[in-house]
Protein backbone atom coordinates (compact mmCIF):
# COMPACT_ATOMS: atom_id res chain seq x y z
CA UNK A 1 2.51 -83.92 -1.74
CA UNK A 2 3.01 -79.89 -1.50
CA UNK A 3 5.96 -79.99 -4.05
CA UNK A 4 4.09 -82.49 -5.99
CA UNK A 5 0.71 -79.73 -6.35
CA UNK A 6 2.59 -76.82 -5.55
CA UNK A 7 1.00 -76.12 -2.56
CA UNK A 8 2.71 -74.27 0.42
CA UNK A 9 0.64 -74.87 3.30
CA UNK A 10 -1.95 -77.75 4.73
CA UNK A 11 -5.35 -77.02 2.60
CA UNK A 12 -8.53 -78.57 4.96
CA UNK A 13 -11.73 -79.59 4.27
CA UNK A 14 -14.84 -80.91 5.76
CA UNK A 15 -16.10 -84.94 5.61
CA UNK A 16 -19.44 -85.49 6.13
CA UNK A 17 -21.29 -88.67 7.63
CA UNK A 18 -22.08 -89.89 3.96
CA UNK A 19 -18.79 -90.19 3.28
CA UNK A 20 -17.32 -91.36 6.36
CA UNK A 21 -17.47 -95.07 7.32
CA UNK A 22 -15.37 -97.99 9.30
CA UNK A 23 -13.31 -100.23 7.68
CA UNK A 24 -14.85 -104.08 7.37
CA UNK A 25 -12.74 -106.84 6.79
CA UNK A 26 -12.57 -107.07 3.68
CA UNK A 27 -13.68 -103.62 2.55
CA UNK A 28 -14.24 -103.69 -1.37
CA UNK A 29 -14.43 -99.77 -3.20
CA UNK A 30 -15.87 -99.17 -6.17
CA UNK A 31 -13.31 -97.36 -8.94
CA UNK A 32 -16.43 -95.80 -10.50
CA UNK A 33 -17.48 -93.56 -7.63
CA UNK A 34 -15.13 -91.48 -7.72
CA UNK A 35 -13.05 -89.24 -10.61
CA UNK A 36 -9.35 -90.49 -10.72
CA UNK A 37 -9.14 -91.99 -7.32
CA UNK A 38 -6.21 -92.02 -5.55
CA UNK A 39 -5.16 -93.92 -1.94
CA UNK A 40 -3.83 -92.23 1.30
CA UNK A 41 -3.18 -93.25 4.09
CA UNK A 42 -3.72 -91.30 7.47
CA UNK A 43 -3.89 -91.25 11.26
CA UNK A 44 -7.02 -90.36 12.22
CA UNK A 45 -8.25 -88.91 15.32
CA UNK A 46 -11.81 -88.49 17.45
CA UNK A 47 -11.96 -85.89 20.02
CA UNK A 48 -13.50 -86.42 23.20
CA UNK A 49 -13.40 -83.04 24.28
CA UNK A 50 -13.21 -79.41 23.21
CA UNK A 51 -9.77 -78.13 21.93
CA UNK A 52 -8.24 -74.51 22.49
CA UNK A 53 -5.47 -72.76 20.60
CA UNK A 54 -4.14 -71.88 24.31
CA UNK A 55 -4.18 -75.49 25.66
CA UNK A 56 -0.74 -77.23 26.91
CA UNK A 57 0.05 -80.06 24.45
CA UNK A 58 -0.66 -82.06 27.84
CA UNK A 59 -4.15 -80.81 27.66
CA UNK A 60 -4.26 -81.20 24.09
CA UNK A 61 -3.35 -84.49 24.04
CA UNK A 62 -6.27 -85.45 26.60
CA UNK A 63 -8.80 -84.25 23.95
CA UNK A 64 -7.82 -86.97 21.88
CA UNK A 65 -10.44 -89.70 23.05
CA UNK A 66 -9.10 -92.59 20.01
CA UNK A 67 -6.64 -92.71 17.48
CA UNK A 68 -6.85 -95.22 14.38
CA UNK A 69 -5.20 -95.71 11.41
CA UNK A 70 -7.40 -95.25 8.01
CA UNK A 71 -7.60 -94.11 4.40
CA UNK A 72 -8.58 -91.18 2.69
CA UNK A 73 -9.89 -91.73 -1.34
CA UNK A 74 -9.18 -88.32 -2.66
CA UNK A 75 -10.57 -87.51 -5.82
CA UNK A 76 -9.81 -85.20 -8.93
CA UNK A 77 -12.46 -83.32 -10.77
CA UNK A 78 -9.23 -81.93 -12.55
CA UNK A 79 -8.25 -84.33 -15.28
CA UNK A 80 -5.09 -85.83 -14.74
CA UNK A 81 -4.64 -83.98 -11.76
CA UNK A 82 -3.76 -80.92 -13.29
CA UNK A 83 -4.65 -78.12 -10.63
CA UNK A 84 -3.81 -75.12 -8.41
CA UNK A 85 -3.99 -74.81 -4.91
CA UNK A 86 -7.41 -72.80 -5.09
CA UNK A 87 -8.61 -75.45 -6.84
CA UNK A 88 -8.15 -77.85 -4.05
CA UNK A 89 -10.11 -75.85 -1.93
CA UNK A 90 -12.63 -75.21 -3.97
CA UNK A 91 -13.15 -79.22 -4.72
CA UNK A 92 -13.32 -79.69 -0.68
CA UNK A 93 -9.44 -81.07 -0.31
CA UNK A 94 -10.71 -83.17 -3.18
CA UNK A 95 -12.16 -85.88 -0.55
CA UNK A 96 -14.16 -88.70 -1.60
CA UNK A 97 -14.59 -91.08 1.01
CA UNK A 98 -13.10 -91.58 5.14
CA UNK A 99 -12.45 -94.95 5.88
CA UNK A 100 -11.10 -95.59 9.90
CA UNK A 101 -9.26 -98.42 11.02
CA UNK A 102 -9.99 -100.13 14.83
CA UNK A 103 -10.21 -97.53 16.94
CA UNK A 104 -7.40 -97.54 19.84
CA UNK A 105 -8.08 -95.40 23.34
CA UNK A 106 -5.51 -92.76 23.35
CA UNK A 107 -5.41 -91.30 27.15
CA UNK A 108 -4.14 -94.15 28.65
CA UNK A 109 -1.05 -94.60 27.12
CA UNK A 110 -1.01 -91.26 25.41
CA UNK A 111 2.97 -90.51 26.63
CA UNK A 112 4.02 -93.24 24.12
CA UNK A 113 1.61 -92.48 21.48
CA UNK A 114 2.70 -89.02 21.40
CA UNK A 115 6.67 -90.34 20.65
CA UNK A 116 5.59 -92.80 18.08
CA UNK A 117 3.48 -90.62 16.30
CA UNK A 118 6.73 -88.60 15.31
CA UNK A 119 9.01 -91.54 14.85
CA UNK A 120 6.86 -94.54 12.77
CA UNK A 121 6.53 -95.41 9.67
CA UNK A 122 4.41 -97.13 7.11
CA UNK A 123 4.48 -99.11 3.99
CA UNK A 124 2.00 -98.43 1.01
CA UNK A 125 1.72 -101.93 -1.02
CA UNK A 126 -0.35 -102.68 -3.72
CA UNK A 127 -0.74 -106.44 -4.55
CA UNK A 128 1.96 -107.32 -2.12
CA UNK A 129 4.25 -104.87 -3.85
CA UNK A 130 5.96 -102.29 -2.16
CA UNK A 131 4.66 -98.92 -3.76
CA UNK A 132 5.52 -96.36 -1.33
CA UNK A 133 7.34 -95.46 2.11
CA UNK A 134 5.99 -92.86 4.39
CA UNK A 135 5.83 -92.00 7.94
CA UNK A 136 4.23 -89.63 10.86
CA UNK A 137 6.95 -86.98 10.22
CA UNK A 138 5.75 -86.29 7.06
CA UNK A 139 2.56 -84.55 8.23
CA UNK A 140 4.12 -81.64 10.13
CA UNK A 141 6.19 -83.48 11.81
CA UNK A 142 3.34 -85.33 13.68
CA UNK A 143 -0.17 -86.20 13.31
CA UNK A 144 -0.61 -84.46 16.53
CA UNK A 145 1.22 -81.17 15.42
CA UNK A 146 -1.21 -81.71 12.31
CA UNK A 147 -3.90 -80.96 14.79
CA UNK A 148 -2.77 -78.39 16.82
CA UNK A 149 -1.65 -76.30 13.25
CA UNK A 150 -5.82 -76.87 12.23
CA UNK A 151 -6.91 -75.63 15.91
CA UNK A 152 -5.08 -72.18 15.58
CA UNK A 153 -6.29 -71.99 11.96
CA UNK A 154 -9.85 -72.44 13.23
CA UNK A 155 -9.60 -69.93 15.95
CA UNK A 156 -8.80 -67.30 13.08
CA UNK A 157 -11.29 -68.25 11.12
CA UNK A 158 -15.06 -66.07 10.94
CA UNK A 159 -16.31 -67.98 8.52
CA UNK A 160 -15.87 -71.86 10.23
CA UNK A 161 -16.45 -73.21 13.67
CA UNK A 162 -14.00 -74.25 15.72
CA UNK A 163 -13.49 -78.03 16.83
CA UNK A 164 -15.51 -79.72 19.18
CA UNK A 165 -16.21 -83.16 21.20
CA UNK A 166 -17.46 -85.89 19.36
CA UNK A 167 -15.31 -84.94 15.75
CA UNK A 168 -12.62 -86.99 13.21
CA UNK A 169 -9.98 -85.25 12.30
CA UNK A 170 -8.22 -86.97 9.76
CA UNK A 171 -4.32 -85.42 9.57
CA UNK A 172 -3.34 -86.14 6.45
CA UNK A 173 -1.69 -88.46 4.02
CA UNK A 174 1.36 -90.54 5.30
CA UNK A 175 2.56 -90.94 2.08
CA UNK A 176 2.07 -89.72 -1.98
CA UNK A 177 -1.24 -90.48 -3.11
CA UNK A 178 -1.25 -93.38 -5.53
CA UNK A 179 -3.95 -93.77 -8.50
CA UNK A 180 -5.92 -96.56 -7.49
CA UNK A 181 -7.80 -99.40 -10.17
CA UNK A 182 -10.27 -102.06 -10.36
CA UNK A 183 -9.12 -105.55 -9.41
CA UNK A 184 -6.27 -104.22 -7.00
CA UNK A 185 -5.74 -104.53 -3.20
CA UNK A 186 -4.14 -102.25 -1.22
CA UNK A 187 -2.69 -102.60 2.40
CA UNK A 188 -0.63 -100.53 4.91
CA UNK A 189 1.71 -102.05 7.46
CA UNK A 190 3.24 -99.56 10.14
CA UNK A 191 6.03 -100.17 11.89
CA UNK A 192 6.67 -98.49 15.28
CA UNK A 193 3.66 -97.92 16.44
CA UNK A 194 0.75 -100.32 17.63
CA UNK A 195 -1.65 -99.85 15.00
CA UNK A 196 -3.27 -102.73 12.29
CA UNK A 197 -2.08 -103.57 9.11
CA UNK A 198 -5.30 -102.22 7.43
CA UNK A 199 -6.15 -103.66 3.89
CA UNK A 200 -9.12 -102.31 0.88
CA UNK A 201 -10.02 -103.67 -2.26
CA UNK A 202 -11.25 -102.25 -5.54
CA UNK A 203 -13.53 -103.09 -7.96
């Protein structure tokens, strides 16, 4: 995705509570929300605790009260997603909607969680086809370093708070994006980790 936008290092943004919701079975999206949707999928994490740019990843990693496996719409005000990097922060990481998976209790089996999160992978299908490949190495290596790199970015920042108990963090896509249309369904298998096939609709 960075050599795809030019970008040359992870651009956040904030979700909000409107735009944040659990998967159903089936969930159905509506194309028309949003301005040239596209699909990504994520690992998605909720805090239980406070995090510190000095912790051990130990400590670190029993912050992490649930991990689940989700998408991210992302959105373009930008026709045909023609845009710089300031632009993406200026359209808030162009999110449109959060949607998390079944959430999984991370502490007590977080030794093996924290070697599958560097080593699985997923599948991106749309219609049963096979659209894209993708895995937890391509988000900084790990979901998990994902988080750590947005912790130490927080801690230098004046202008935003840092992370706190009771927050998502989503980590970033698995995969490309894909442009997304009515009348298709979309579904994510992983492999390598113990996480649902997750599955969305669009109308």
């Amino acid at each position: 995705m960075w050599k795809a936008f030019g970008v040359e290092s992870p651009i956040w943004g904030y979700t909000t509570s409107h735009t944040t919701r659990d998967l159903a079975d089936p969930v159905i999206v509506s194309v028309n929300e949003f301005s040239e949707p596209r699909i990504e999928p994520e690992v998605m994490f909720g805090l239980g605790a406070t995090p510190t740019p000095a912790m051990s990843d130990t400590a670190l990693i029993d912050c992490v009260e649930w991990i689940a496996l989700g998408y991210e719409i992302v959105q373009s005000i930008f026709p045909n997603w023609k845009f710089a990097a300031a632009d993406t922060v200026a359209a808030n990481g162009v999110h449109g909607t959060l949607l998390i998976g079944k959430r999984h209790a991370f502490v007590p089996r977080k030794t093996d969680w924290q070697t599958e999160l560097t080593t699985f992978e997923v599948e991106l299908c749309c219609n049963g086809k096979l659209v894209q490949r993708g895995g937890g190495s391509l988000v900084l290596g790990s979901p998990l370093k994902a988080l750590r790199h947005l912790i130490d970015l927080l801690a230098d920042d004046s202008n935003n708070p840092p992370l706190g108990a009771g927050e998502i963090i989503s980590t970033g896509t698995l995969t490309l994006a894909m442009p997304v249309k009515p009348g298709e369904c979309w579904t994510t298998r992983v492999l390598g980790i113990p996480l649902e096939e997750i599955t969305i609709r669009f109308e």
